[in-house]
Structure formats: structure tokens, C-alpha cells
N, C-alpha and C. Protein backbone atom coordinates (compact mmCIF):
# COMPACT_ATOMS: atom_id res chain seq x y z
N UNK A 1 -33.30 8.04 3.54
CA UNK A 1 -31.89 8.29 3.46
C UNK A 1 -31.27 7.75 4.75
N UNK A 2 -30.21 7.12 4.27
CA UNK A 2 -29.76 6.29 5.91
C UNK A 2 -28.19 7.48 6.59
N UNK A 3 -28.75 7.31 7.77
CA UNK A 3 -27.33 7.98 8.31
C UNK A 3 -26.50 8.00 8.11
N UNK A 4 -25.29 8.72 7.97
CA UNK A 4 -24.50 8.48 7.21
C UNK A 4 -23.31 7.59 8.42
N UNK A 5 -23.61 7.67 9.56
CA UNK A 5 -22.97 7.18 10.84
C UNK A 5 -23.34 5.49 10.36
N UNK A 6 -21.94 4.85 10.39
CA UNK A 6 -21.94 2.83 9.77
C UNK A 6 -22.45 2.48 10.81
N UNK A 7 -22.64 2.82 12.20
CA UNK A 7 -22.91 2.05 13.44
C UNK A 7 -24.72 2.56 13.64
N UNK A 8 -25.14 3.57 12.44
CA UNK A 8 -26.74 3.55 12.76
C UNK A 8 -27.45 2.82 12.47
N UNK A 9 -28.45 2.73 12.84
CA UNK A 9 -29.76 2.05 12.29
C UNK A 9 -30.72 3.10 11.91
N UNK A 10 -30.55 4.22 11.73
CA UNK A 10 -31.82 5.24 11.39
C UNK A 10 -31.68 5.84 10.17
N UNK A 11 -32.89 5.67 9.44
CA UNK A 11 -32.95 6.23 8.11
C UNK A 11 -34.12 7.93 8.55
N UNK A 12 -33.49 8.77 7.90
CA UNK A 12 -34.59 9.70 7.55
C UNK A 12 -35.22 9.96 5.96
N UNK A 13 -36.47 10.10 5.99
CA UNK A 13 -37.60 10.04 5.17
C UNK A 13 -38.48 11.22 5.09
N UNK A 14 -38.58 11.91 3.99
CA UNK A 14 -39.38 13.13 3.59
C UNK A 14 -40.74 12.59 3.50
N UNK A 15 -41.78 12.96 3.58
CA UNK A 15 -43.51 12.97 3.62
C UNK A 15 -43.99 14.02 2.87
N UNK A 16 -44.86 13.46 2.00
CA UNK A 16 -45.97 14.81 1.49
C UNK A 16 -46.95 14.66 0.95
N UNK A 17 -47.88 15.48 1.29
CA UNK A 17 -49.25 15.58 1.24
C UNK A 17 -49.27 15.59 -0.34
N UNK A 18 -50.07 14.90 -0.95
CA UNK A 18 -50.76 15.31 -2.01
C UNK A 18 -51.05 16.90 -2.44
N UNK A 19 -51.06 17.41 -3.79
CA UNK A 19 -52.03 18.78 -4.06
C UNK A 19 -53.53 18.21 -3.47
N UNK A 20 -54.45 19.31 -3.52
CA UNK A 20 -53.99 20.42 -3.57
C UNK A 20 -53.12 20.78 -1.26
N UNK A 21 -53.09 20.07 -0.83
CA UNK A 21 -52.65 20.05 0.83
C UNK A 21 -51.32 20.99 0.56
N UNK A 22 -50.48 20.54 -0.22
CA UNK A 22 -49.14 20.58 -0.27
C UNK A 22 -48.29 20.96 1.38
N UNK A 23 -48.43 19.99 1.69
CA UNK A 23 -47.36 19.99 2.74
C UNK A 23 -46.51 18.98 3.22
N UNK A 24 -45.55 19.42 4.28
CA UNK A 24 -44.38 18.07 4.03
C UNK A 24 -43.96 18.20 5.48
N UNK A 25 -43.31 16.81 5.46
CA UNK A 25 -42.72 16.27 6.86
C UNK A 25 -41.95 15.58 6.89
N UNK A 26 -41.01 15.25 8.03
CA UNK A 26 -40.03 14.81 7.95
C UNK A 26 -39.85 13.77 8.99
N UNK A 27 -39.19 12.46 8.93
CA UNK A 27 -39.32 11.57 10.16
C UNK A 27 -38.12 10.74 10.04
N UNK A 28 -37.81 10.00 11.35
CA UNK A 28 -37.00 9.51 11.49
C UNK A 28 -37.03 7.96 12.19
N UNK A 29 -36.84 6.40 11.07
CA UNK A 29 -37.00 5.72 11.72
C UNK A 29 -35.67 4.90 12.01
N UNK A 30 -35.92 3.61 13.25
CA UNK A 30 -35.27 3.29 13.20
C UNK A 30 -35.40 1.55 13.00
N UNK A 31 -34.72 1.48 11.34
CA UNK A 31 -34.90 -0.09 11.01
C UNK A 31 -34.52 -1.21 11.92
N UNK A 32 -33.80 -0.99 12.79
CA UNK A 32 -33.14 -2.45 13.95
C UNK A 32 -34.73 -2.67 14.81
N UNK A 33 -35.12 -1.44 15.00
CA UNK A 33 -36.51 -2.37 16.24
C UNK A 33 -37.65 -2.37 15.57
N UNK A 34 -38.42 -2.53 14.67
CA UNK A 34 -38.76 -1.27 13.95
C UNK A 34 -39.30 -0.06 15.13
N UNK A 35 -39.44 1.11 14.49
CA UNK A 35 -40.23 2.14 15.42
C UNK A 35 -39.74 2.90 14.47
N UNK A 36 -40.90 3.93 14.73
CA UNK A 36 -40.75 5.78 14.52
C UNK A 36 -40.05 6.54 15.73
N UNK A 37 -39.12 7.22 15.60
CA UNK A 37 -38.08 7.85 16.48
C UNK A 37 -39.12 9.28 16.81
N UNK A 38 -39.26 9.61 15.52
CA UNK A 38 -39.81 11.48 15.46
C UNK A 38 -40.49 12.00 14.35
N UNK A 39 -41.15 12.38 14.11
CA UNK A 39 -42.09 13.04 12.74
C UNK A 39 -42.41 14.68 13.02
N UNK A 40 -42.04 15.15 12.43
CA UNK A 40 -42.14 16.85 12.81
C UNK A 40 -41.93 17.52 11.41
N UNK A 41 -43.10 18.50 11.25
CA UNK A 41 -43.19 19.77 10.49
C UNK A 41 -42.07 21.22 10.69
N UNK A 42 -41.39 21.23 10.78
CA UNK A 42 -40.76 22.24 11.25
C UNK A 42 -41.44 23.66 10.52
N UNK A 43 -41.77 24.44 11.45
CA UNK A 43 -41.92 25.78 10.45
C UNK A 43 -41.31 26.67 9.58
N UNK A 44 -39.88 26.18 9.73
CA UNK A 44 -39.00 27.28 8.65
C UNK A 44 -39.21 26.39 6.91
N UNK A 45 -40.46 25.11 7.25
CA UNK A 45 -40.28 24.26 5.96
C UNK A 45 -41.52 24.72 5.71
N UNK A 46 -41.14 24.09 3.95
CA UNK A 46 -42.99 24.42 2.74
C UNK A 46 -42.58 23.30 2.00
N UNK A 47 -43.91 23.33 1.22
CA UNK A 47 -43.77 22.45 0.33
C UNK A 47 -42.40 21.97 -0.91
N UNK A 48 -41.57 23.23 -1.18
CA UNK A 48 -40.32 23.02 -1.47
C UNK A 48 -38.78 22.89 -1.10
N UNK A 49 -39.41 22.52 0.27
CA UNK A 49 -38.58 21.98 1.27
C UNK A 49 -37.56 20.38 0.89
N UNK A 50 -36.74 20.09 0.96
CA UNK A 50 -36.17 19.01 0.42
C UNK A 50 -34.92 18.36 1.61
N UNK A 51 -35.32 16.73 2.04
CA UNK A 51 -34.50 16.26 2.50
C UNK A 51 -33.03 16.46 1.53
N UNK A 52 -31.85 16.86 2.22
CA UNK A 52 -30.49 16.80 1.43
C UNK A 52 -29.30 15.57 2.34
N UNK A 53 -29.59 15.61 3.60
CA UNK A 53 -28.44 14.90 4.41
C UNK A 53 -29.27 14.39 5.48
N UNK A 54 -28.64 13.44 5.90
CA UNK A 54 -28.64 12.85 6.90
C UNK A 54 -27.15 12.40 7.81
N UNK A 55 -26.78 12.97 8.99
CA UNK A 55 -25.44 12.79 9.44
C UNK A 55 -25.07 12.51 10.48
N UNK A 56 -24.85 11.53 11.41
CA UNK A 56 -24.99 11.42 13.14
C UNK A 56 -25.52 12.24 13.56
N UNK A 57 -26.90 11.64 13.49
CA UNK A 57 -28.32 12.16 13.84
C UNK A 57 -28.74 13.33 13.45
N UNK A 58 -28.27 14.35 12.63
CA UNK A 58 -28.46 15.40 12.18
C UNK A 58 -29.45 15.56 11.00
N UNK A 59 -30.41 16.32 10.60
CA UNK A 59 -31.21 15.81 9.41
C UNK A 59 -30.80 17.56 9.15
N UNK A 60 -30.51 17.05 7.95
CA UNK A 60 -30.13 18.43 6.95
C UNK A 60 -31.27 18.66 5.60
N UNK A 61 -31.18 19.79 5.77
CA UNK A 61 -33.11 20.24 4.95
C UNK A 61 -32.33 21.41 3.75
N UNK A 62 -32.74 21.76 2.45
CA UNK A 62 -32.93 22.56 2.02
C UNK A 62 -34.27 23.06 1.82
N UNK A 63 -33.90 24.57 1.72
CA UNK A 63 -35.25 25.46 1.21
C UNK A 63 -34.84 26.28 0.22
N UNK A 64 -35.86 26.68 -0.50
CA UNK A 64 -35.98 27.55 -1.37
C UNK A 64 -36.60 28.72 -1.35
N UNK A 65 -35.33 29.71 -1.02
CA UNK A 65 -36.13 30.91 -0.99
C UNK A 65 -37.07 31.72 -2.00
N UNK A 66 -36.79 31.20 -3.08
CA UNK A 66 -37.66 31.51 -4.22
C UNK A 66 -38.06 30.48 -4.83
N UNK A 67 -39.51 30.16 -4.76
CA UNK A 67 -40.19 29.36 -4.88
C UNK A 67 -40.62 29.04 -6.54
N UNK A 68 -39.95 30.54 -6.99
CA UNK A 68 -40.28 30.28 -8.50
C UNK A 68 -39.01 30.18 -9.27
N UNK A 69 -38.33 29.88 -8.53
CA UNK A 69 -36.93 29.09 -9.33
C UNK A 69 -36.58 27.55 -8.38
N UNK A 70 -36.45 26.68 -9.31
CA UNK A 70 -36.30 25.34 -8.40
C UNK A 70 -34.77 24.99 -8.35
N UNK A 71 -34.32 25.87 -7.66
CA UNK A 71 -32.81 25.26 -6.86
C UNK A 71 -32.86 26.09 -5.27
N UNK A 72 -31.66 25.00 -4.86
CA UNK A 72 -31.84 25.04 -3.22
C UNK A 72 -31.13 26.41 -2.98
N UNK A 73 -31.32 27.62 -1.81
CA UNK A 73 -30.92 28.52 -1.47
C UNK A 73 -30.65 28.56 -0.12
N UNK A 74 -31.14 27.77 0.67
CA UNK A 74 -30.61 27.77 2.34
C UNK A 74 -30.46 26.62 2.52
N UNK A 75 -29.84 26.22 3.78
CA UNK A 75 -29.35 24.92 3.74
C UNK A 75 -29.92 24.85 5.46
N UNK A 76 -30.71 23.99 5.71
CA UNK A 76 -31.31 24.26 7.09
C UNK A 76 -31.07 22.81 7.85
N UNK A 77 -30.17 23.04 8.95
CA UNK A 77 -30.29 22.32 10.11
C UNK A 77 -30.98 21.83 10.92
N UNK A 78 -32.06 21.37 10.28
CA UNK A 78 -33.68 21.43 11.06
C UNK A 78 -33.64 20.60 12.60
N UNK A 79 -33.15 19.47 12.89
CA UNK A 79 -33.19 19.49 14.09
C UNK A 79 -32.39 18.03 14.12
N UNK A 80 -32.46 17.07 15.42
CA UNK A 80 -31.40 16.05 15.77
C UNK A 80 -32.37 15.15 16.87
């Protein structure tokens, strides 16, 4: 997902493990040089964790607090 900032060059990108691992990550590159900026697990995330935004530099995460219904319930600011 590309920033939503016209003057970026950084896309953020969700990761995930195969079953049975189920886990996920989140990273941030940047297409002008290439390079990886950042890759981080945050702990408030699980496997039904879901990239939603990307916004001058902001990576916006949903979670699901109930794992046995599939819609988003928190909206998490995970980091910059």
C-alpha cells in the first residue's frame, strides 16, 4: 500500500507466515533506493491483524477483537 503522502516513495506491506505458524508482520519499503526502512511484529497484532492505511508515514492496522467474527473492531496506530 503506497503512502498516501504524493511526495513519498514508501509503500507499506503486510507479511504472513503460512498455517500452521500463523503469524504476521508488517514493513516498510522504500521504492526510490530500493531498501527496507523497518519490519516489526508489533504485539498488540495476531494473525487477524490487517494492514488498513498508510498516511505520512503512519501505518494504520486493524484488529479483531473477536476472532470468531471476521470484521475489524479496533483500529490501531501501530507505529511511524
Amino acid at each position: 500500500m503506497p503512502d498516501s503522502d504524493a511526495d513519498s516513495n514508501l509503500w507499506a506491506v503486510e507479511l504472513r507466515d503460512v498455517p500452521p505458524a500463523k503469524k504476521v508482520s508488517f514493513a516498510v519499503i522504500d521504492l526510490k533506493k530500493p531498501e527496507l526502512k523497518w519490519k516489526e511484529a508489533p504485539e498488540a497484532t495476531d494473525w487477524w491483524t490487517s494492514l488498513t492505511a498508510f498516511s505520512y508515514g503512519h501505518v494504520y492496522l486493524h484488529n479483531n477483537r473477536y476472532p470468531d467474527l471476521p470484521q475489524p473492531t479496533d483500529l490501531f496506530d501501530g507505529f511511524r
